[in-house]
Protein backbone atom coordinates (compact mmCIF):
# COMPACT_ATOMS: atom_id res chain seq x y z
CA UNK A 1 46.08 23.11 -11.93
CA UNK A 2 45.70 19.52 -10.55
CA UNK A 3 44.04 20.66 -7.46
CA UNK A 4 41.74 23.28 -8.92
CA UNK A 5 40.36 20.44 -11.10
CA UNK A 6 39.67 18.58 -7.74
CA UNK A 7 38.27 21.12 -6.44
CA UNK A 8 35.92 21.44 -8.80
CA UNK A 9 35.14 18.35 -9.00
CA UNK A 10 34.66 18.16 -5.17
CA UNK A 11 32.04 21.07 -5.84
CA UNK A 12 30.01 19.29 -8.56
CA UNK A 13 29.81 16.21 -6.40
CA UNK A 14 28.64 18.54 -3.11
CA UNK A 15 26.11 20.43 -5.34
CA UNK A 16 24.58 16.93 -7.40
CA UNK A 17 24.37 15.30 -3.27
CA UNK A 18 22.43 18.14 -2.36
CA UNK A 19 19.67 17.88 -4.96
CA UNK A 20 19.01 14.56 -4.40
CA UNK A 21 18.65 15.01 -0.85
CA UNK A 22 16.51 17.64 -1.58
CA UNK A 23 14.29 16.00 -4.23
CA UNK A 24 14.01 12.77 -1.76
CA UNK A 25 12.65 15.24 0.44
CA UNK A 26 9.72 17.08 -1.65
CA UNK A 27 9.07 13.39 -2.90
CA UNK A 28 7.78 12.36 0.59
CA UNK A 29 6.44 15.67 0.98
CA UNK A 30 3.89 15.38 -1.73
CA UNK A 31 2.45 12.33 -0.97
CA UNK A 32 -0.95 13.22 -2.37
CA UNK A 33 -0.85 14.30 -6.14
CA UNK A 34 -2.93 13.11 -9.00
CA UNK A 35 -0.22 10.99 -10.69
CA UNK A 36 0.18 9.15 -7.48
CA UNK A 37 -1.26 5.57 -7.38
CA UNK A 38 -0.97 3.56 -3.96
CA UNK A 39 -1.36 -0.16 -5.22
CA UNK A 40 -2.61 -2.43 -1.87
CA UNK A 41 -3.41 -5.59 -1.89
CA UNK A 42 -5.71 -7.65 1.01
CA UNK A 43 -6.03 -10.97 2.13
CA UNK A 44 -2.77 -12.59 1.65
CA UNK A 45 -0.78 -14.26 1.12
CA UNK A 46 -1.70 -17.03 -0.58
CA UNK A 47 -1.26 -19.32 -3.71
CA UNK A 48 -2.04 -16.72 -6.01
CA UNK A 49 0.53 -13.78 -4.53
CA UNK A 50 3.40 -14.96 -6.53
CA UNK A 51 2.39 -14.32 -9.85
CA UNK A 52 0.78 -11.10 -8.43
CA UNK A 53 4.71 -10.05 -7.35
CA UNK A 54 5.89 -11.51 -10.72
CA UNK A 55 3.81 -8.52 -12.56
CA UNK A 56 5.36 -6.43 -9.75
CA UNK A 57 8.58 -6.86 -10.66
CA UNK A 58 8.36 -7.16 -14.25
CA UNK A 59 7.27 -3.13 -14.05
CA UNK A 60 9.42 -2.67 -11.05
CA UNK A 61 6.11 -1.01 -9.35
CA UNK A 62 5.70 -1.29 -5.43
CA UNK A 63 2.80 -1.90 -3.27
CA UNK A 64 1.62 -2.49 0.22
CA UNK A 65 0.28 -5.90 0.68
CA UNK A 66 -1.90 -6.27 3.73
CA UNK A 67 -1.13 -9.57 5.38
CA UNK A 68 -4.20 -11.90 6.97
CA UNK A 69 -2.62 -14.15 9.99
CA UNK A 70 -4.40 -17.13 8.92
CA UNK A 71 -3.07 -17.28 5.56
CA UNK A 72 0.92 -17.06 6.96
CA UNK A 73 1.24 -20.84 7.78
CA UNK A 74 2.70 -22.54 4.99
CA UNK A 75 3.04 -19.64 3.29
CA UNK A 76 5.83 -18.39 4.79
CA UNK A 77 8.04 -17.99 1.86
CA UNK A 78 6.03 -15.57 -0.35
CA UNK A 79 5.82 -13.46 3.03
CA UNK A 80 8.83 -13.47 2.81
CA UNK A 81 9.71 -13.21 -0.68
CA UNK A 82 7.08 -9.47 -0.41
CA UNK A 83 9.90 -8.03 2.26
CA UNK A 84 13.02 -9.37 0.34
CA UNK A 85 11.19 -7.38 -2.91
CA UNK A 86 10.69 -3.96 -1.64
CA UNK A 87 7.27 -4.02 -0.59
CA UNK A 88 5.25 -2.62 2.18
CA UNK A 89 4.03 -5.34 4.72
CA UNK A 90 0.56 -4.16 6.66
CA UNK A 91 -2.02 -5.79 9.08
CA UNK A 92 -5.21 -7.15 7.86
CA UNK A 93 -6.16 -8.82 11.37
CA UNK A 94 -5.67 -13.00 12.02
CA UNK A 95 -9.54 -13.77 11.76
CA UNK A 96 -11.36 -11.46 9.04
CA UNK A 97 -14.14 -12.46 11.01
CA UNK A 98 -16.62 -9.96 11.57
CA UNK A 99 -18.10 -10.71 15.36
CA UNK A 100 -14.72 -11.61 16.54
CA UNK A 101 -12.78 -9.03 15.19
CA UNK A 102 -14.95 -6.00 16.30
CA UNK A 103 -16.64 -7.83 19.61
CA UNK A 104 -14.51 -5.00 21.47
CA UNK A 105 -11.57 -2.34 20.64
CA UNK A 106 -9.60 -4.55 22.66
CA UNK A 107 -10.05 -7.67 20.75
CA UNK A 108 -9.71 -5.69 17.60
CA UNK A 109 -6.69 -4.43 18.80
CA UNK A 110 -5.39 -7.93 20.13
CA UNK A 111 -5.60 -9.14 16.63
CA UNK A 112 -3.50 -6.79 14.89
CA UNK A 113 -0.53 -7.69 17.47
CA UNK A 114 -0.83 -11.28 17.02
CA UNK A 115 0.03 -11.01 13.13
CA UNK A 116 2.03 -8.22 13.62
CA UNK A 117 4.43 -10.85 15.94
CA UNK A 118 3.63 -13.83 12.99
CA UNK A 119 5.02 -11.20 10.61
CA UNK A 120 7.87 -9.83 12.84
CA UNK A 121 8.92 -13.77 13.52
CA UNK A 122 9.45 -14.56 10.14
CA UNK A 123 10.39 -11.23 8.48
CA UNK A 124 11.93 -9.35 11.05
CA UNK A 125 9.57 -6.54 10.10
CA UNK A 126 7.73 -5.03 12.83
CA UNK A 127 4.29 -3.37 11.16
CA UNK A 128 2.40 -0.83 12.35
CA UNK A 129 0.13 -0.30 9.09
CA UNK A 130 -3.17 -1.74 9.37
CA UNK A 131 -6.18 -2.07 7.72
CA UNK A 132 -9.09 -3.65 9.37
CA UNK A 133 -11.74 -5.93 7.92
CA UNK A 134 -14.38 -4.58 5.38
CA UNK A 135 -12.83 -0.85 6.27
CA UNK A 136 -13.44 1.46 9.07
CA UNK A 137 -16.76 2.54 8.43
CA UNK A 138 -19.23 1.51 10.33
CA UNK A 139 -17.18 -0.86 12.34
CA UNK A 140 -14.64 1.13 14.00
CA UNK A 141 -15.67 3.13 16.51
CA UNK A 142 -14.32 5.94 18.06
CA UNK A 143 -13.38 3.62 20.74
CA UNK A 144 -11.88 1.21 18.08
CA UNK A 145 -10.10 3.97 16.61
CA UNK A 146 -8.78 5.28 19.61
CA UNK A 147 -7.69 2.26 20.90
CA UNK A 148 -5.38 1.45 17.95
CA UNK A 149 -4.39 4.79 17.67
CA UNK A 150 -3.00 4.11 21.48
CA UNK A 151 -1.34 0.92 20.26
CA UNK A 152 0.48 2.82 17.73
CA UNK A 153 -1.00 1.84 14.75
CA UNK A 154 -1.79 3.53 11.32
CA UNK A 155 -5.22 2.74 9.74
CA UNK A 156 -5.85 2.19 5.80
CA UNK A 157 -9.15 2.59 3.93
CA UNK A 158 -9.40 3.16 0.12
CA UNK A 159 -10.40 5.70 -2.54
CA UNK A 160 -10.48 3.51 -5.25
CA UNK A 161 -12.47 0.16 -5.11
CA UNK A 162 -11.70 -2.39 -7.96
CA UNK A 163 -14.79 -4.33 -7.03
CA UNK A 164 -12.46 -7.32 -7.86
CA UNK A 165 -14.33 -10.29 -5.96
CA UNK A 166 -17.64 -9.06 -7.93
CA UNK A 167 -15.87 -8.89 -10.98
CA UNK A 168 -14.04 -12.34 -10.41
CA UNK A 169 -15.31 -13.36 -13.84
CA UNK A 170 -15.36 -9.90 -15.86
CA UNK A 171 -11.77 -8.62 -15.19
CA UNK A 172 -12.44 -6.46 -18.38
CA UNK A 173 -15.21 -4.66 -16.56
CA UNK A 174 -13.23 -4.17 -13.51
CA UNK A 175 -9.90 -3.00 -15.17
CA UNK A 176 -11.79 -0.65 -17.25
CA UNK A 177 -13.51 0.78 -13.86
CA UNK A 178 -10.55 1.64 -11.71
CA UNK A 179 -8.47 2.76 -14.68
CA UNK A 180 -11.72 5.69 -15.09
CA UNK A 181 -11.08 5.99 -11.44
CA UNK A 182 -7.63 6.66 -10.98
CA UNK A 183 -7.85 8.90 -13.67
CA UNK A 184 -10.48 10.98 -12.12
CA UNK A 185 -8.85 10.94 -9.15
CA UNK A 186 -5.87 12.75 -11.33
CA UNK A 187 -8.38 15.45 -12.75
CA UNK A 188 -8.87 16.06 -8.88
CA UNK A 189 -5.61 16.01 -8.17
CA UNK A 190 -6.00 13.65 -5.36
CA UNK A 191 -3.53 10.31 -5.63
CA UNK A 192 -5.38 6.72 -5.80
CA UNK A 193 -5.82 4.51 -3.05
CA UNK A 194 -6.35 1.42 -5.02
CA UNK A 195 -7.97 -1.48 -3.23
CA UNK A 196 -7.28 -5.64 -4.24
CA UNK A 197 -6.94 -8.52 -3.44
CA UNK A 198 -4.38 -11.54 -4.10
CA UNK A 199 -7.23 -14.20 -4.94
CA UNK A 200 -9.63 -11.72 -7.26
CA UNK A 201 -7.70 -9.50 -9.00
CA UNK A 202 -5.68 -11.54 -11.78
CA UNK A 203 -2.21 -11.03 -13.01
CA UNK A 204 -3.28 -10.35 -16.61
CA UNK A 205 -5.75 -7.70 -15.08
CA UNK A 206 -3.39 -6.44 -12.91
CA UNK A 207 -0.46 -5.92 -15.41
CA UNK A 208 -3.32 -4.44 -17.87
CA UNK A 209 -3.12 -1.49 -15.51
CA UNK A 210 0.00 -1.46 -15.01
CA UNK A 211 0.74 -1.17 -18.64
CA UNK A 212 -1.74 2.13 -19.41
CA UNK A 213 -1.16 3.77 -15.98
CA UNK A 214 2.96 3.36 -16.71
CA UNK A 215 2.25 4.81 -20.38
CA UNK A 216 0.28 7.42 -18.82
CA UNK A 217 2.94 8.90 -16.47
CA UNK A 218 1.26 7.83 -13.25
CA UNK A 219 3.90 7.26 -10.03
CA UNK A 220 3.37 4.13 -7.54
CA UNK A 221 4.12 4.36 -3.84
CA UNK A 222 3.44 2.70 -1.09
CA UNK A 223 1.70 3.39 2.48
CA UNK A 224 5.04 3.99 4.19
CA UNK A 225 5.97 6.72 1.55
CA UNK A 226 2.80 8.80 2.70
CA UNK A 227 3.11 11.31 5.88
CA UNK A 228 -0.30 10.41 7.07
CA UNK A 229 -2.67 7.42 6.60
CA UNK A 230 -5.84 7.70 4.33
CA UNK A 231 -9.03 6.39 5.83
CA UNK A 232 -12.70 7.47 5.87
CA UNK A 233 -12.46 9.43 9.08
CA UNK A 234 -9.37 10.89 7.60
CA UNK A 235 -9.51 11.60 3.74
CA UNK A 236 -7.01 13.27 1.97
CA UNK A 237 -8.93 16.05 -0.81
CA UNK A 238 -7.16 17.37 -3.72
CA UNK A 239 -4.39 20.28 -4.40
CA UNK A 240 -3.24 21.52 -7.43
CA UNK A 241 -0.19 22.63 -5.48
C-alpha cells in the first residue's frame, strides 16, 4: 500500500513538472500579446534610478534599463543594484552624441562595445541589447544596421512614446497618454513597447501606471523575454492568436 501511495505521488510530481515546463515555454513563445507591457528605461543610470527601482520592486514589475557609458562612473552601485534586482541591462551607446555616434557604422558600433565592457567589468553581464540614440530611424543605415547585426547585437526602438522629457512638468498629461496607448495597443493585440527615461519620468508617475495597468491585468516583461527585437525596420503587428 506504502509504495502505491509513492507511486502516486511520484506521478503527480512528474505530471505538475511537466506543465510548468510547458507553460514556461508558451510564455516565451507569445511574446507579443496585448496584455504585454515591455517597461524600458534610457539614459541611465543616474541619481534618479533608485527611486525609479524602488517603484519596481514595490510591484515586483521588471524592466530593461538601457545603460549610457557616461553616466556609469560613480554610479556604479545602482548598475549594479539593476542586475542584483532582476532586470534587463541594454546598451544606449557611451556618447549620446549625435555626430559622433553615427559619423560611421563602425564608430557606432565601437561605442556599443565600450559600455558593453564598462557594464561587463562591473556586473559581469555581457549585453548584447542595444538601443541607439534618438532610435533607428533615420540614423541607422542599412550599413549601421548591418554592421551591428555582424557584431551580434539586438536593436530596440519603441511603440509607445511617453513623451516624458516634454512632459517634465505635466506628468498628469503624460501618464494619462501612454496609459490610452498601451491600452490601444491591447485592442490591437500588439504588446507595448514603452519608452522612458530615469531623469523625466517620475516615480509617482511611474507607479501611477503601474497601479491601473496591474489592476487592469496587463503582464510586464522584459527585452530578453521576447524571441525577436522590436524596432522600426522590424515591427511586430498584432494577433489575436
Amino acid at each position: 500500500m506504502f509504495k502505491k501511495v509513492i507511486a502516486c505521488l511520484l506521478v503527480i510530481f512528474m505530471l505538475c513538472s511537466s506543465s510548468v515546463s510547458i507553460s514556461a515555454k508558451e510564455f516565451h513563445s507569445r511574446y507579443n500579446k496585448g496584455e504585454m507591457v515591455y517597461l524600458t528605461f534610457d539614459d541611465g543610470p543616474n541619481q534618479y534610478t533608485p527611486k525609479l527601482l524602488d517603484v519596481l520592486k514595490r510591484y515586483d514589475v521588471k524592466a530593461t534599463f538601457f545603460i549610457l557609458g557616461k553616466k556609469i562612473k560613480g554610479n556604479e552601485a545602482i548598475l549594479q543594484r539593476i542586475v542584483d534586482e532582476g532586470h534587463t541591462i541594454g546598451l544606449h551607446s557611451m556618447t549620446h552624441d549625435k555626430k559622433t555616434f553615427y559619423r560611421s557604422p563602425q564608430t557606432a558600433v565601437n561605442e556599443m562595445k565600450q559600455v558593453q565592457q564598462l557594464i561587463f567589468d562591473i556586473t559581469g553581464v555581457k549585453s548584447t541589447t542595444i538601443r541607439v540614440p534618438y532610435g533607428s530611424v533615420p540614423h541607422m543605415t542599412k550599413a549601421h544596421r548591418q554592421a551591428m547585426e555582424k557584431a551580434g547585437f539586438d536593436m530596440w526602438d519603441w511603440n509607445v512614446d511617453t513623451l516624458d522629457w516634454k512632459y517634465k512638468k505635466n506628468q498628469k498629461a503624460m501618464r494619462y497618454q501612454t496609459i490610452k496607448q498601451v491600452r490601444a495597443h491591447r485592442a490591437y493585440y500588439q504588446a507595448s513597447i514603452v519608452l522612458m527615461h530615469d531623469h523625466a519620468t517620475s516615480p509617482e508617475s511611474l507607479s501611477y501606471m503601474l497601479r491601473h495597468l496591474t489592476r487592469e491585468k496587463f503582464l510586464f516583461l522584459t527585452t530578453d523575454q521576447a524571441k525577436e527585437p522590436y524596432h522600426f525596420y522590424n515591427k511586430w503587428y498584432g494577433t489575436s492568436h
